[in-house]
N, C-alpha and C. Protein backbone atom coordinates (compact mmCIF):
# COMPACT_ATOMS: atom_id res chain seq x y z
N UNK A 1 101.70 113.48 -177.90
CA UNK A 1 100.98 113.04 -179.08
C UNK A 1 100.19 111.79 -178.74
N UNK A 2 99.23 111.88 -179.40
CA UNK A 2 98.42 110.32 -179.02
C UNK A 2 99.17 109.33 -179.80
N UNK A 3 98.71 108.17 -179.23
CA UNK A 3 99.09 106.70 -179.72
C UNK A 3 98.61 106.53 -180.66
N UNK A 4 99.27 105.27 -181.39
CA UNK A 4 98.77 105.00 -182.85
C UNK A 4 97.85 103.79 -182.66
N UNK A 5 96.45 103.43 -183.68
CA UNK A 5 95.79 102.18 -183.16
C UNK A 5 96.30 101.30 -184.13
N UNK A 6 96.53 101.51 -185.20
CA UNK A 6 97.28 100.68 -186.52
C UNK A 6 96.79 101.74 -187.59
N UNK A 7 97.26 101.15 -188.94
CA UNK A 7 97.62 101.72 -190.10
C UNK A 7 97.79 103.45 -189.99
N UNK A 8 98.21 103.60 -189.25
CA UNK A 8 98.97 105.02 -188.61
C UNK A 8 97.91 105.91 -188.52
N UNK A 9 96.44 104.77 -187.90
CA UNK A 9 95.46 106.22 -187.19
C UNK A 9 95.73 106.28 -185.93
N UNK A 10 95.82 107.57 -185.36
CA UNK A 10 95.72 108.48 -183.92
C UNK A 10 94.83 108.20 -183.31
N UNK A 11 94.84 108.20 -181.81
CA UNK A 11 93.72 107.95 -181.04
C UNK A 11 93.91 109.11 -180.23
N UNK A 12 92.30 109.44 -179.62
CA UNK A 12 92.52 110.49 -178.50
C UNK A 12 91.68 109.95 -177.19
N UNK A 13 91.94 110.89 -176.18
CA UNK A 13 90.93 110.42 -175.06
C UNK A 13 89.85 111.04 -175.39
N UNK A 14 88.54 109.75 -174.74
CA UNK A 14 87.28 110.10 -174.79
C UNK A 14 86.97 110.67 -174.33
N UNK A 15 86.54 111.43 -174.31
CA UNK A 15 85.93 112.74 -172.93
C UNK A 15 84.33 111.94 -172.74
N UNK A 16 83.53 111.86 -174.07
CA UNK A 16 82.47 111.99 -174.08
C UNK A 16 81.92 110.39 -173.45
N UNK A 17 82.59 109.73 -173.61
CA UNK A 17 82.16 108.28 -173.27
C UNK A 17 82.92 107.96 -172.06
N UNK A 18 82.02 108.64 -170.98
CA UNK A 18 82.94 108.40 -169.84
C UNK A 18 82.43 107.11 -168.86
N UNK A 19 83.37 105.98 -168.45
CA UNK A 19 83.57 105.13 -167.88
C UNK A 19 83.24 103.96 -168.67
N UNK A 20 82.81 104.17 -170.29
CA UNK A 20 82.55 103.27 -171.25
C UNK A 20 83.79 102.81 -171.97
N UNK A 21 84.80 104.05 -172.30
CA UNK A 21 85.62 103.93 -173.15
C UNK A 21 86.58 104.98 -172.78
N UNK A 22 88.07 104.17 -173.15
CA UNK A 22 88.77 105.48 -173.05
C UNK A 22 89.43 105.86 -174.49
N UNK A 23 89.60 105.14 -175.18
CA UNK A 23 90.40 105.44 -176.50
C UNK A 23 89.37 105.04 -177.67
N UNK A 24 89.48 106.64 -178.07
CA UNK A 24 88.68 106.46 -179.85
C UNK A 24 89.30 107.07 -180.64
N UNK A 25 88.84 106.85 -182.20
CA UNK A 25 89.67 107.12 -183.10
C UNK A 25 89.35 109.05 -183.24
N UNK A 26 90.29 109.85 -182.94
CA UNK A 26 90.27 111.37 -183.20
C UNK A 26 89.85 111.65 -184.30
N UNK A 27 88.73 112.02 -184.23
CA UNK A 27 87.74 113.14 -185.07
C UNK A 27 87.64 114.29 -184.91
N UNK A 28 87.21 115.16 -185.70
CA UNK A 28 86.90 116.34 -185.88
C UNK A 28 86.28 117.04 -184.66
N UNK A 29 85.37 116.31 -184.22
CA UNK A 29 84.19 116.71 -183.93
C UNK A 29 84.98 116.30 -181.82
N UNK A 30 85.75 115.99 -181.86
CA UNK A 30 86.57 115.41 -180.79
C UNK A 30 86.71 116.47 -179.81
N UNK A 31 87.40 117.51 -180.12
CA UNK A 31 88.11 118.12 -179.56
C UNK A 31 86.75 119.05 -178.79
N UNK A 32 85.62 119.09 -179.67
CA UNK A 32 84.63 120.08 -178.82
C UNK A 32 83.63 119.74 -178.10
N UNK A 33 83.44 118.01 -178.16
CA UNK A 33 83.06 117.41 -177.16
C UNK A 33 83.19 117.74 -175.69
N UNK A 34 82.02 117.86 -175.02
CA UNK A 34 82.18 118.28 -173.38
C UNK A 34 82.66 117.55 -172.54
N UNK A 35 83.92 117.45 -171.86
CA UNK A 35 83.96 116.71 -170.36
C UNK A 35 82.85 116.18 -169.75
N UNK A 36 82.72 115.10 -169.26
CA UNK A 36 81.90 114.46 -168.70
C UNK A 36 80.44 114.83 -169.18
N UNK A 37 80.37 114.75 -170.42
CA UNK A 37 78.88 114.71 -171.24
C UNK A 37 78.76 113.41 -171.76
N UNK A 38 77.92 112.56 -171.25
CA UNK A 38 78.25 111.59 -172.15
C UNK A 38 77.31 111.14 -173.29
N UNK A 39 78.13 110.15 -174.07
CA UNK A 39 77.43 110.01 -175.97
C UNK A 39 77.64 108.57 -176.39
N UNK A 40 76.76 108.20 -176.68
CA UNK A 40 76.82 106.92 -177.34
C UNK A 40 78.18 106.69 -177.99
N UNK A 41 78.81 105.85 -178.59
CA UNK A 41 80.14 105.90 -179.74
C UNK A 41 79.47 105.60 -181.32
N UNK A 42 78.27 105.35 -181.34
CA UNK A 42 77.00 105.29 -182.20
C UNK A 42 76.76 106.89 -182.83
N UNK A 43 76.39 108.16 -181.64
CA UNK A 43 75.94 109.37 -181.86
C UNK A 43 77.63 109.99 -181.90
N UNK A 44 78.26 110.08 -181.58
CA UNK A 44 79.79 110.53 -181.59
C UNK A 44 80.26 110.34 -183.54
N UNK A 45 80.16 109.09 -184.23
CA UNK A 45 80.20 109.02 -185.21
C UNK A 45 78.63 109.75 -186.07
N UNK A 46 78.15 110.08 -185.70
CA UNK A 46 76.84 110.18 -186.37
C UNK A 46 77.16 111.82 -186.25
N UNK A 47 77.01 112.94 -184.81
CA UNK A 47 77.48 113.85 -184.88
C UNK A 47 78.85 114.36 -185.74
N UNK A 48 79.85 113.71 -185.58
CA UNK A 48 80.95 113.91 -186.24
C UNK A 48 80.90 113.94 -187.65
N UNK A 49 80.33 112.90 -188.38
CA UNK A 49 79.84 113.27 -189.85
C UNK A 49 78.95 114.28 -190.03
N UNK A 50 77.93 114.70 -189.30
CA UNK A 50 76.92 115.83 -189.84
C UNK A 50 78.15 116.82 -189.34
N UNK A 51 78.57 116.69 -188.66
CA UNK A 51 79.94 118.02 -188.49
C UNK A 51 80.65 118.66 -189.90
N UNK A 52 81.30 117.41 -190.07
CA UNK A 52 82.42 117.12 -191.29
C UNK A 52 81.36 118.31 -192.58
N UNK A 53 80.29 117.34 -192.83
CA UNK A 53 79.73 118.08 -193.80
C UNK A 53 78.97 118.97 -194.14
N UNK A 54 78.73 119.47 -193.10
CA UNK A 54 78.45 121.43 -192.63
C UNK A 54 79.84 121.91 -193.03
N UNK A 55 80.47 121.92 -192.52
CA UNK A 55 81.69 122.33 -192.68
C UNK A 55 82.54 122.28 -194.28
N UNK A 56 82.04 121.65 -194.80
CA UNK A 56 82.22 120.95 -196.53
C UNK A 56 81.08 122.13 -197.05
N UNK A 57 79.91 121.78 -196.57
CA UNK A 57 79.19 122.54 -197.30
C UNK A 57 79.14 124.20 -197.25
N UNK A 58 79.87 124.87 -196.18
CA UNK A 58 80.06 125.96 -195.81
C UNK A 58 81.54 126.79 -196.27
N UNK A 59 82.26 125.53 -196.97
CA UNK A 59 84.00 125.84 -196.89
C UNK A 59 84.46 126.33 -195.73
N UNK A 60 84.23 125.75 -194.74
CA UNK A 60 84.87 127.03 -193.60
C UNK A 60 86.78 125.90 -193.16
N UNK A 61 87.07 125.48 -193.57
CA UNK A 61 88.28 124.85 -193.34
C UNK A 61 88.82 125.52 -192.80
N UNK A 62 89.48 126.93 -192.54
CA UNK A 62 90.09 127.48 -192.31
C UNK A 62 89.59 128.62 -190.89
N UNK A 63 88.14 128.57 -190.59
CA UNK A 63 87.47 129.53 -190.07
C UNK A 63 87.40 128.90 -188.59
N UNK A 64 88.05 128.99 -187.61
CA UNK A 64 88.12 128.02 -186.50
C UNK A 64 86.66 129.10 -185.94
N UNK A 65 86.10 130.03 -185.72
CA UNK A 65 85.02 130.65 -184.85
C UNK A 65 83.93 129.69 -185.93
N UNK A 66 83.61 129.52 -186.92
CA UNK A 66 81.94 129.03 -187.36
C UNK A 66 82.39 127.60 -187.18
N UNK A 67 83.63 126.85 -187.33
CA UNK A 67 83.56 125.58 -187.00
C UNK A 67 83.31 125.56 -185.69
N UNK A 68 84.13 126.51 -184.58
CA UNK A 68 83.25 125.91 -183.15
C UNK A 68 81.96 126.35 -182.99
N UNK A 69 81.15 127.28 -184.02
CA UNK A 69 80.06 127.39 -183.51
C UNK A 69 79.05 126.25 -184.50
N UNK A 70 79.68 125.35 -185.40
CA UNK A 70 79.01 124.97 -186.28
C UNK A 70 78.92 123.50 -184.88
N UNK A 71 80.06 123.10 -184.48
CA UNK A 71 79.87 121.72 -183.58
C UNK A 71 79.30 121.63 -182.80
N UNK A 72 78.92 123.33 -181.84
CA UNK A 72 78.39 123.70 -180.46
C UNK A 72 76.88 123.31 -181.16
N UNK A 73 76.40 124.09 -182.56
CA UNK A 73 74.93 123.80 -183.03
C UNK A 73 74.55 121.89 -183.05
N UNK A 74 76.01 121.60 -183.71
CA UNK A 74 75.37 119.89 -183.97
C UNK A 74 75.19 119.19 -182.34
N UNK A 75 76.01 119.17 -181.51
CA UNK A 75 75.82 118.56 -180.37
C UNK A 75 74.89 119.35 -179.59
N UNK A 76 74.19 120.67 -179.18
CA UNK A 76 73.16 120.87 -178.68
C UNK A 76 72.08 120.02 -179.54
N UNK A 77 71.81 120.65 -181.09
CA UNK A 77 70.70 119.58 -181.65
C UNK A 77 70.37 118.22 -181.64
N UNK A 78 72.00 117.31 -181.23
CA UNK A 78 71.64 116.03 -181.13
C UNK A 78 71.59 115.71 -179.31
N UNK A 79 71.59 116.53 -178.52
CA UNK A 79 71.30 116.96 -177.13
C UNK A 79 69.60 116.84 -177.32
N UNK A 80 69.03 117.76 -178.05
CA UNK A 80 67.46 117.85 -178.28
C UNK A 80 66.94 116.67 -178.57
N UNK A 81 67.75 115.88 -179.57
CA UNK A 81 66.97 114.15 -179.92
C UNK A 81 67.23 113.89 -181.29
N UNK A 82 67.69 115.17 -182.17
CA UNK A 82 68.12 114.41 -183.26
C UNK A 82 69.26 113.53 -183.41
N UNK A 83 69.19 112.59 -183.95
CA UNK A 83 69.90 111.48 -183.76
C UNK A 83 70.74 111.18 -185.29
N UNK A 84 69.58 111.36 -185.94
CA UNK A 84 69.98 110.98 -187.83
C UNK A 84 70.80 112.32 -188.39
N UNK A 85 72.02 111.71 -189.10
CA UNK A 85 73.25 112.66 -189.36
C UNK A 85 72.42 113.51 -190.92
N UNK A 86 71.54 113.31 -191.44
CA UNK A 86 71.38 114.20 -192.36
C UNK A 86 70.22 115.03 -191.69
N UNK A 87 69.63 114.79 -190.47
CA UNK A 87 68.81 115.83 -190.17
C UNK A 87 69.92 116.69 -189.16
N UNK A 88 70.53 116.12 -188.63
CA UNK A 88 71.44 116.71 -188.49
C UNK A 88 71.78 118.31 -189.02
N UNK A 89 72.45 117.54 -189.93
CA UNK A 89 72.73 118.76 -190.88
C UNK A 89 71.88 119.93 -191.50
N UNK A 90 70.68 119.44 -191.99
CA UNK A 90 69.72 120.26 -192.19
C UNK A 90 69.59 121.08 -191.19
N UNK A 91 68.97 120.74 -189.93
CA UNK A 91 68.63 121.40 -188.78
C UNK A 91 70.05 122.23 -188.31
N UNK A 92 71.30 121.99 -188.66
CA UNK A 92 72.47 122.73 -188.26
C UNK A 92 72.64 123.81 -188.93
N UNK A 93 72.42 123.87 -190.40
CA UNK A 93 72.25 124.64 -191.59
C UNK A 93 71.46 125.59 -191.51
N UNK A 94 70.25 125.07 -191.18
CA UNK A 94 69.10 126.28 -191.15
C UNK A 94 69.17 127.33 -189.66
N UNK A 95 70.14 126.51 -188.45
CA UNK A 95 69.79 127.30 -187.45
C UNK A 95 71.51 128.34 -188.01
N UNK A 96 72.20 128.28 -187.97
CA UNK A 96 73.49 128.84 -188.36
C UNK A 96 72.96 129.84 -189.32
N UNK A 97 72.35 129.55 -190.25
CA UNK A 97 71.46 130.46 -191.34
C UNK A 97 71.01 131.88 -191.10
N UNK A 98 70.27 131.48 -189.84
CA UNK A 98 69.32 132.23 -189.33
C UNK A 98 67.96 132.06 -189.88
N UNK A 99 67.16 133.30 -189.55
CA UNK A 99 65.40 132.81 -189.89
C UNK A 99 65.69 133.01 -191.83
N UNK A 100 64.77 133.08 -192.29
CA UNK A 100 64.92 133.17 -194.09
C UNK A 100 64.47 134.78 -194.09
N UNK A 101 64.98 135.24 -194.71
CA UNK A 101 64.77 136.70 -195.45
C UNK A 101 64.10 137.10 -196.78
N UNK A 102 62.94 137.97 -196.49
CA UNK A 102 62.37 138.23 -198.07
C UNK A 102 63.08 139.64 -198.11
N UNK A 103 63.01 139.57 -199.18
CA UNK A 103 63.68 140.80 -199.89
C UNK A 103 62.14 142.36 -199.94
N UNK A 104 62.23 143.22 -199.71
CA UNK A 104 61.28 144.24 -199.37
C UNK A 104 61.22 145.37 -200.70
């Protein structure tokens, strides 16, 4: 089990912040972070919230395949340059979506 940092939050190892940091506070968005990819602790919180709330906005709590494909979408997009957690999301939303459909 990970260590505690105080008021009984968990810490995990960083994968993503490598030789910057080794202990951050375990997020969501933690576990699908790449080995030796590395991320600001700036974009790590910024990804991790546009995570959280895809995931809110989708109900998928329970759906472990669209949550890993919902985190694989946010960290390639913030790979591309988005940086800001509500474009984030937008841009996570619409690609998960797919293209828009008219009705025929």
């Amino acid at each position: 089990m990970f260590p505690r940092l105080g008021h009984g939050i968990r810490s995990a190892p960083c994968y993503a912040c490598v030789g910057r940091c080794y202990w951050v506070v375990a997020m969501p968005i933690t576990p699908y972070l790449l080995k030796g990819k590395e991320f600001d602790p700036d974009l790590i919180r910024t990804i991790g919230a546009a995570f959280e709330r895809v995931c809110n906005a989708l109900d998928c709590k329970k759906d472990g395949a669209l949550r890993a494909q919902i985190a694989k979408t946010v960290i390639a997009l913030a790979e591309r340059g988005i940086k800001d957690a509500d474009q984030l999301v937008i841009a996570t939303l619409a690609e998960i979506s797919g293209p828009a459909r008219t009705p025929h």
